[in-house]
C-alpha atoms as a PDB file:
ATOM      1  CA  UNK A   1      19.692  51.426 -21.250  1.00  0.00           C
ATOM      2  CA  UNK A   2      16.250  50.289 -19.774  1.00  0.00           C
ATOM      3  CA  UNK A   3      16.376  46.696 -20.083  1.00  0.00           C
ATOM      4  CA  UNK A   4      20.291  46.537 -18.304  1.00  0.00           C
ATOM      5  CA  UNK A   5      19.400  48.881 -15.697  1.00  0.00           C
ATOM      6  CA  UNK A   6      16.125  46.635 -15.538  1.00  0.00           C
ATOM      7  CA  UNK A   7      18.402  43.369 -15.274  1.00  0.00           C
ATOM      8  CA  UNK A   8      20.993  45.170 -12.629  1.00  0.00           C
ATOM      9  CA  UNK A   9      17.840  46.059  -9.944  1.00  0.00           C
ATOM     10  CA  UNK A  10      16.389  42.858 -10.740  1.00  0.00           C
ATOM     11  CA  UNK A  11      19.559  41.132  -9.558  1.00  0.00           C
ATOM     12  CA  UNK A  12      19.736  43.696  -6.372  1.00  0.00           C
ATOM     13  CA  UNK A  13      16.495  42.695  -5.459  1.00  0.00           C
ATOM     14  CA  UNK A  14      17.064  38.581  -6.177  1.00  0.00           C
ATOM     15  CA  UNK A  15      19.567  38.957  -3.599  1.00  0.00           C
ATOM     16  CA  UNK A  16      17.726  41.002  -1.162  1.00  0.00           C
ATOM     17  CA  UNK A  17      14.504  39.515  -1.016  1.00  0.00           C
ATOM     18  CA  UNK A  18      13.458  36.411   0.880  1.00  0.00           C
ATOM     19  CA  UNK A  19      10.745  33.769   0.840  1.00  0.00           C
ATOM     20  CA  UNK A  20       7.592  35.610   2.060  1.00  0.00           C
ATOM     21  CA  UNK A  21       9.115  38.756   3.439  1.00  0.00           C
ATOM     22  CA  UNK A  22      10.269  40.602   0.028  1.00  0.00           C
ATOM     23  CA  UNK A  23      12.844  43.599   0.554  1.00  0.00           C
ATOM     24  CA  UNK A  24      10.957  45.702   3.318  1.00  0.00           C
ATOM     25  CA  UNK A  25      13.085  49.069   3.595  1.00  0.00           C
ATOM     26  CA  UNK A  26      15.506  48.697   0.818  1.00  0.00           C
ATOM     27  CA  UNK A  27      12.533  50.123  -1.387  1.00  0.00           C
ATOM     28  CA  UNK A  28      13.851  53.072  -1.427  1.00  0.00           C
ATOM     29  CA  UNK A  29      17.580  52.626  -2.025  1.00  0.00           C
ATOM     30  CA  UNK A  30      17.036  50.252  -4.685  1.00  0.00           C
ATOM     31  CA  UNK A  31      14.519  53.112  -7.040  1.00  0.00           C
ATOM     32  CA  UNK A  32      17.334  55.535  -6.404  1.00  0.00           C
ATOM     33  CA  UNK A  33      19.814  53.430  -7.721  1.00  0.00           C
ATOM     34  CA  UNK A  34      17.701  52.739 -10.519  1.00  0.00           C
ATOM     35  CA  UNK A  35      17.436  55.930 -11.055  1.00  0.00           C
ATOM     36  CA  UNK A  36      21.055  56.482 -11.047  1.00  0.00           C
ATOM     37  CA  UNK A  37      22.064  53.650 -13.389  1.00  0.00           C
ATOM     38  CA  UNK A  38      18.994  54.691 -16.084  1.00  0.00           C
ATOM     39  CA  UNK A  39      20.477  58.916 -15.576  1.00  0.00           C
ATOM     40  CA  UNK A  40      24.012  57.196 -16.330  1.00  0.00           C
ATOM     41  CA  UNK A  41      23.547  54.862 -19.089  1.00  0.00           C
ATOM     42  CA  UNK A  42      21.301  57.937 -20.560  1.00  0.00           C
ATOM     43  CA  UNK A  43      23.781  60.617 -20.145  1.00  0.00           C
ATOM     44  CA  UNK A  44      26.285  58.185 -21.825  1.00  0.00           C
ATOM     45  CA  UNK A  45      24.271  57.905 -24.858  1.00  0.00           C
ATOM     46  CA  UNK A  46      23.240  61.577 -25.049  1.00  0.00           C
ATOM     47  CA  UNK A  47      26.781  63.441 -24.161  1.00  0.00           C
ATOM     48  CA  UNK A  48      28.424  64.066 -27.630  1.00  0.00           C
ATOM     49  CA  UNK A  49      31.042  62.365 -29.094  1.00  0.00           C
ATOM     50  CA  UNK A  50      34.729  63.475 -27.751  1.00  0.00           C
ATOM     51  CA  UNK A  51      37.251  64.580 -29.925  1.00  0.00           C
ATOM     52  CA  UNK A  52      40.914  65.215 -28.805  1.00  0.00           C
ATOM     53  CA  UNK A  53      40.476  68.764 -27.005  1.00  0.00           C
ATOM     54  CA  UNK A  54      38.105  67.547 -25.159  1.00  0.00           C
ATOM     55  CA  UNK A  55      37.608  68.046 -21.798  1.00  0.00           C
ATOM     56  CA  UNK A  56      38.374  65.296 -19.317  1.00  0.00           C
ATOM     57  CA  UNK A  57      36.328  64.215 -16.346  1.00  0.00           C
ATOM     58  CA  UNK A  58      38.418  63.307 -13.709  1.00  0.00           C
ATOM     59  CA  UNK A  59      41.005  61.782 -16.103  1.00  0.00           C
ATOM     60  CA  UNK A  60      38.671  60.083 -18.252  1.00  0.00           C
ATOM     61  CA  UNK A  61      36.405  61.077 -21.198  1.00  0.00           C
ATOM     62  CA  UNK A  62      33.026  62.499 -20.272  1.00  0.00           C
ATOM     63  CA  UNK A  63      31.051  59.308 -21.712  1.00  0.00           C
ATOM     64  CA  UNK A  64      33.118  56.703 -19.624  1.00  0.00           C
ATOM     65  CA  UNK A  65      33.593  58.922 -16.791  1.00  0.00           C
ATOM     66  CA  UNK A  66      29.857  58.387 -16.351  1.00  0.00           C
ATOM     67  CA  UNK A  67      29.508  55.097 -16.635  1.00  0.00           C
ATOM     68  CA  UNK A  68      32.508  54.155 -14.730  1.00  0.00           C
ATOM     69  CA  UNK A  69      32.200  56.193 -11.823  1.00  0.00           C
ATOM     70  CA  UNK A  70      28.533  56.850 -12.042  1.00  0.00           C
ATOM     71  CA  UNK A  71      27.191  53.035 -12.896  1.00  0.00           C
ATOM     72  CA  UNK A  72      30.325  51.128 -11.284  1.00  0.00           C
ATOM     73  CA  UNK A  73      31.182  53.542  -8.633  1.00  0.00           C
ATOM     74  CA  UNK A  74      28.407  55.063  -7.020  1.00  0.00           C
ATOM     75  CA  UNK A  75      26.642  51.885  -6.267  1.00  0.00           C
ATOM     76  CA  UNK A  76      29.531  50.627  -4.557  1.00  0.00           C
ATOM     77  CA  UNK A  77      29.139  53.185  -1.979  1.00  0.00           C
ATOM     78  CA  UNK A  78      25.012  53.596  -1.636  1.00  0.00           C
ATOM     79  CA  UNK A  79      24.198  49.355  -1.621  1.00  0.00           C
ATOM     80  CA  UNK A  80      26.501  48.627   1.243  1.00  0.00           C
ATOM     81  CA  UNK A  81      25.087  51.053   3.423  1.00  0.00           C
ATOM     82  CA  UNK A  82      21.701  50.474   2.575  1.00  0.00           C
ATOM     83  CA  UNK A  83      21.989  46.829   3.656  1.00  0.00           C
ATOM     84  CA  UNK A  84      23.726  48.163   6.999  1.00  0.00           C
ATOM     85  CA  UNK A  85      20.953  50.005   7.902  1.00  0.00           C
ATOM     86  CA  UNK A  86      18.498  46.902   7.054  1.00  0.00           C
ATOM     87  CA  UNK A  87      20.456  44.074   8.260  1.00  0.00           C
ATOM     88  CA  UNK A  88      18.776  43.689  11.253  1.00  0.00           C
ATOM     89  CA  UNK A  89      15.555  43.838  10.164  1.00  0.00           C
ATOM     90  CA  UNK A  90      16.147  41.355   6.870  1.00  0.00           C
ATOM     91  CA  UNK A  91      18.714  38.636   8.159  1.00  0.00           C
ATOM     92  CA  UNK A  92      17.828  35.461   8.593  1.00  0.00           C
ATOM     93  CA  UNK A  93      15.368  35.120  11.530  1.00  0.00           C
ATOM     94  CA  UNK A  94      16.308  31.877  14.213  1.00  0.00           C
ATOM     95  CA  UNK A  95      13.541  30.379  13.044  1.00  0.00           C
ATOM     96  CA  UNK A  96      15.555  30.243   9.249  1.00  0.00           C
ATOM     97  CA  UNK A  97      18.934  29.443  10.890  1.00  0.00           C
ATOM     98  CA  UNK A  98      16.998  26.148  12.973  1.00  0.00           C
ATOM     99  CA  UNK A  99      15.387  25.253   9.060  1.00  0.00           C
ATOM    100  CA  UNK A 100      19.044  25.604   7.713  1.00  0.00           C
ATOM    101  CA  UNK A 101      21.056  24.010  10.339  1.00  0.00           C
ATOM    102  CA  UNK A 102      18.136  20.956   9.934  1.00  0.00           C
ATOM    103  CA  UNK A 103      18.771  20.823   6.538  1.00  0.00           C
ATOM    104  CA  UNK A 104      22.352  20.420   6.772  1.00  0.00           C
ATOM    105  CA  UNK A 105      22.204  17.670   9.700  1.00  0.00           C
ATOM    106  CA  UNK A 106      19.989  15.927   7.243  1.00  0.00           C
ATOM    107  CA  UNK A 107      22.686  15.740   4.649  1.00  0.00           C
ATOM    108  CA  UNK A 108      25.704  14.684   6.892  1.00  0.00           C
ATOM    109  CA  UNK A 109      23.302  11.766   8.191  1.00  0.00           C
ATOM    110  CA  UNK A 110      22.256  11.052   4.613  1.00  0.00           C
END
């Protein structure tokens, strides 16, 4: 539960973060969704076991109702917006885009 929600932020914050400048404002949306994936993968393993009566969570059994819509789902809608508000502030600067474009008329020229 620890170590895969560990692996999942670590991943969100690979792919945020940038040479010098690390992840600025997206702090705070990536603890809460840490928060949210250790709170699902927890409630997964502490929920009881279903049987068939059973009650169903929108369609699904409690257990994978919170890991699908909890750990898959709710991400999908907080991360997107989260890098909305930021993208501005964390894209690639001109100075980056003058590096990259340098880089790749090195390569045709090679």
């Amino acid at each position: 539960m620890i170590g895969t929600s560990t692996i999942m932020l670590a991943t969100m914050v690979l792919g945020a973060s940038r040479r010098g400048a690390g992840i600025g404002r997206l702090v705070v949306p990536f603890v809460a969704m840490f928060a949210v994936l250790i709170v699902g993968f927890s409630a997964a393993l502490v929920l009881p076991a279903e049987s068939a009566t059973s009650p169903l969570w929108f369609g699904l059994p409690r257990r994978a109702a919170v890991i699908l819509y909890g750990v898959g789902v709710l991400p999908l809608f907080v991360l997107p917006i989260a890098y909305a508000v930021t993208f501005e502030s964390l894209t690639l600067s001109d100075e980056d885009l003058e590096r990259v474009r340098a880089v790749k008329r090195a390569r045709v020229g090679a």
